[in-house]
C-alpha atoms as a PDB file:
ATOM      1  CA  UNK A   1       0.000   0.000   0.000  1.00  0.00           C
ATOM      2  CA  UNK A   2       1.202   3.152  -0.938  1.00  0.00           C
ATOM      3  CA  UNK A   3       1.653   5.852   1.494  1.00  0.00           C
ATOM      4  CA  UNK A   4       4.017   8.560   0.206  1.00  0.00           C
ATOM      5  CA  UNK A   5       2.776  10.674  -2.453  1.00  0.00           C
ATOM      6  CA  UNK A   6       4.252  13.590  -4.920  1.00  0.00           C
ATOM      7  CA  UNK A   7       2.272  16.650  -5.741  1.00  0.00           C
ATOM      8  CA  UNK A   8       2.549  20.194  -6.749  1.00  0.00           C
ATOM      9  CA  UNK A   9       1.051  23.820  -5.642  1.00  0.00           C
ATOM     10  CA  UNK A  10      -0.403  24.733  -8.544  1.00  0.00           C
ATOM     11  CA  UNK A  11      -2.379  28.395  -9.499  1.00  0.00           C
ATOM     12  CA  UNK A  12      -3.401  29.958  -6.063  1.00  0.00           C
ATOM     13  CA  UNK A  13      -2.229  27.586  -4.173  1.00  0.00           C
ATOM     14  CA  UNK A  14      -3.829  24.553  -5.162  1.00  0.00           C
ATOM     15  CA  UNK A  15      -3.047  20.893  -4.550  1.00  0.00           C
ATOM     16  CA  UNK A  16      -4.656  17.684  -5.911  1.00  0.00           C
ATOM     17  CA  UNK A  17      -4.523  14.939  -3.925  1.00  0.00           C
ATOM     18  CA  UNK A  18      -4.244  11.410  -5.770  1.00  0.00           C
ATOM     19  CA  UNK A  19      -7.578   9.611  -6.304  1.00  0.00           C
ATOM     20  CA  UNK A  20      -6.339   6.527  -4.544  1.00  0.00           C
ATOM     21  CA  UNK A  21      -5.451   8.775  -1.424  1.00  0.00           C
ATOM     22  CA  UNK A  22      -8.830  10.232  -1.274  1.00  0.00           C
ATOM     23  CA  UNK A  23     -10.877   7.067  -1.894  1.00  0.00           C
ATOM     24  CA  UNK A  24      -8.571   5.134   0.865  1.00  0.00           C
ATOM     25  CA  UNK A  25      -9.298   8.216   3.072  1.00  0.00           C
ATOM     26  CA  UNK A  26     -12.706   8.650   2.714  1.00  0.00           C
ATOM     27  CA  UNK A  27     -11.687  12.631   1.550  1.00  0.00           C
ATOM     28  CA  UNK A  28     -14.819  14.098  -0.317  1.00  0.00           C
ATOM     29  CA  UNK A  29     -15.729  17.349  -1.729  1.00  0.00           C
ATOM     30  CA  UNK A  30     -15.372  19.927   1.030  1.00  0.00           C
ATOM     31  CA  UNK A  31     -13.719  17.508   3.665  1.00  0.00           C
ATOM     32  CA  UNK A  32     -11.578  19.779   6.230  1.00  0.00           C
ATOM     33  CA  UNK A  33      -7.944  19.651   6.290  1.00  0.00           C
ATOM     34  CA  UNK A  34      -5.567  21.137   8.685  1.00  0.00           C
ATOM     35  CA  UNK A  35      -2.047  22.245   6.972  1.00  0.00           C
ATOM     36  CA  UNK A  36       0.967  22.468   9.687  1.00  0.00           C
ATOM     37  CA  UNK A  37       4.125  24.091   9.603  1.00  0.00           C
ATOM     38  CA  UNK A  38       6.742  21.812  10.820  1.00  0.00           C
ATOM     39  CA  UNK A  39       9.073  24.878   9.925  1.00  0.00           C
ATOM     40  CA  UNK A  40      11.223  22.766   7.420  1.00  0.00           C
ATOM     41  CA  UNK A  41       7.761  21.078   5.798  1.00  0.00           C
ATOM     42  CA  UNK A  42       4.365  21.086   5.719  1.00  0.00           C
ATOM     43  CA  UNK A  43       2.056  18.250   7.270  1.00  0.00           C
ATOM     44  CA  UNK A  44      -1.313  17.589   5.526  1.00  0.00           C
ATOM     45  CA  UNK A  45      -4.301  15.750   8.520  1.00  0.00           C
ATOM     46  CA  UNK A  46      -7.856  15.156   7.750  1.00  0.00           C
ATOM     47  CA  UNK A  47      -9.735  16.958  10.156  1.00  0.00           C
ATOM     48  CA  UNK A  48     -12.133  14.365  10.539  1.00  0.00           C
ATOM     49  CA  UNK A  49     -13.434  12.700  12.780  1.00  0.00           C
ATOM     50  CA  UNK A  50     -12.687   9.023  13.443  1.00  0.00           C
ATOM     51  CA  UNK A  51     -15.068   6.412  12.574  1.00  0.00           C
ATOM     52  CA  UNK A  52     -14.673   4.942  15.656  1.00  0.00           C
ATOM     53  CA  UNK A  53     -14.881   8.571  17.959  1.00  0.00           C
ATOM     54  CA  UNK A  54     -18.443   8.397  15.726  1.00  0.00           C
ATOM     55  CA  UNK A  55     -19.574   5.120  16.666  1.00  0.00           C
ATOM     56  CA  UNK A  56     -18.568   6.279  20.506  1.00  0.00           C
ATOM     57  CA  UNK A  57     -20.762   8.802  20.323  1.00  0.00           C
ATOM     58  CA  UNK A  58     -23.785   7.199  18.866  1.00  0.00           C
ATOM     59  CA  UNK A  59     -23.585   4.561  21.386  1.00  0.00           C
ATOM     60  CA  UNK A  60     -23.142   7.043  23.968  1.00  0.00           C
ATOM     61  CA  UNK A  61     -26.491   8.342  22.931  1.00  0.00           C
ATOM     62  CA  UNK A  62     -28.239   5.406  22.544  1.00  0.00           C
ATOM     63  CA  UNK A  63     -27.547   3.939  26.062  1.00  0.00           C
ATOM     64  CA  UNK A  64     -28.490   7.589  27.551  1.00  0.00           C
ATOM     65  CA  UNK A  65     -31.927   7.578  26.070  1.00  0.00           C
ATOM     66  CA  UNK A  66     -32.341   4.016  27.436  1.00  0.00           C
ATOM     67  CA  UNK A  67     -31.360   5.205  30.773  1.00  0.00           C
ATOM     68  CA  UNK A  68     -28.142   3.206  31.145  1.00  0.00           C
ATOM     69  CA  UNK A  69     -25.502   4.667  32.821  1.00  0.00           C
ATOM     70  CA  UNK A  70     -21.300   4.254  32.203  1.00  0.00           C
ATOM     71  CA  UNK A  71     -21.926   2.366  35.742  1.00  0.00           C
ATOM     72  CA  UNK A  72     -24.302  -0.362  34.819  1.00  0.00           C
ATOM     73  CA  UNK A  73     -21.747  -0.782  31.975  1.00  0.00           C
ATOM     74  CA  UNK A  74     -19.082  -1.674  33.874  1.00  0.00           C
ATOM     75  CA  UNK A  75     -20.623  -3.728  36.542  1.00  0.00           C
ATOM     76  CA  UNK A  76     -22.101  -5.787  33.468  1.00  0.00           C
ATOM     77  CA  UNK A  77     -18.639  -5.860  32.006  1.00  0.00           C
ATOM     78  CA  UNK A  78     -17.528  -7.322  35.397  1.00  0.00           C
ATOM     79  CA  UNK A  79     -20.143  -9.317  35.279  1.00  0.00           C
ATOM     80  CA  UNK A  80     -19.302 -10.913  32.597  1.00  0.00           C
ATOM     81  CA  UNK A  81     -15.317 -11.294  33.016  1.00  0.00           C
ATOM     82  CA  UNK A  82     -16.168 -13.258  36.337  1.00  0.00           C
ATOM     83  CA  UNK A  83     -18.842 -15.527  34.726  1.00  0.00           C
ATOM     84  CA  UNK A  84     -15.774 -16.431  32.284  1.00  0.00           C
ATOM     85  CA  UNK A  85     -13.412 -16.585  34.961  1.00  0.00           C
END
């Protein structure tokens, strides 16, 4: 898998990120990206979020409007590493 790729600043400014790079990244029209000067280069990050932060969240919603609590979690979690145990 490639993971180092060439391109150019072209008219005001203007990069084009490879096709593969954007598909593999899930990068679409209007995506936010954050540039940062390293001071001897420039480093390109998505500003996205994380499937995973995502899927955090909507669980996080979903067990507070059915009342469960980060508590019952853990004592069920418990629960179940003793029954295994």
């Amino acid at each position: 898998m490639k993971t180092l790729f060439d391109v150019r600043v072209r008219c005001n400014g203007q990069i084009t990120l490879p096709s593969e790079l954007r598909k593999r990244a899930r990068l679409e029209l209007g995506t936010p990206l954050v540039l940062h000067d390293l001071g001897h280069g420039v480093l390109l990050l998505s500003k996205a979020r994380s499937r995973t932060a995502k899927l955090a969240d909507t669980l996080a919603e979903q067990w507070q409007e059915a009342g469960v609590s980060l508590e019952d979690m853990l004592a069920a979690l418990r629960q179940v590493r003793t029954e295994k145990h």
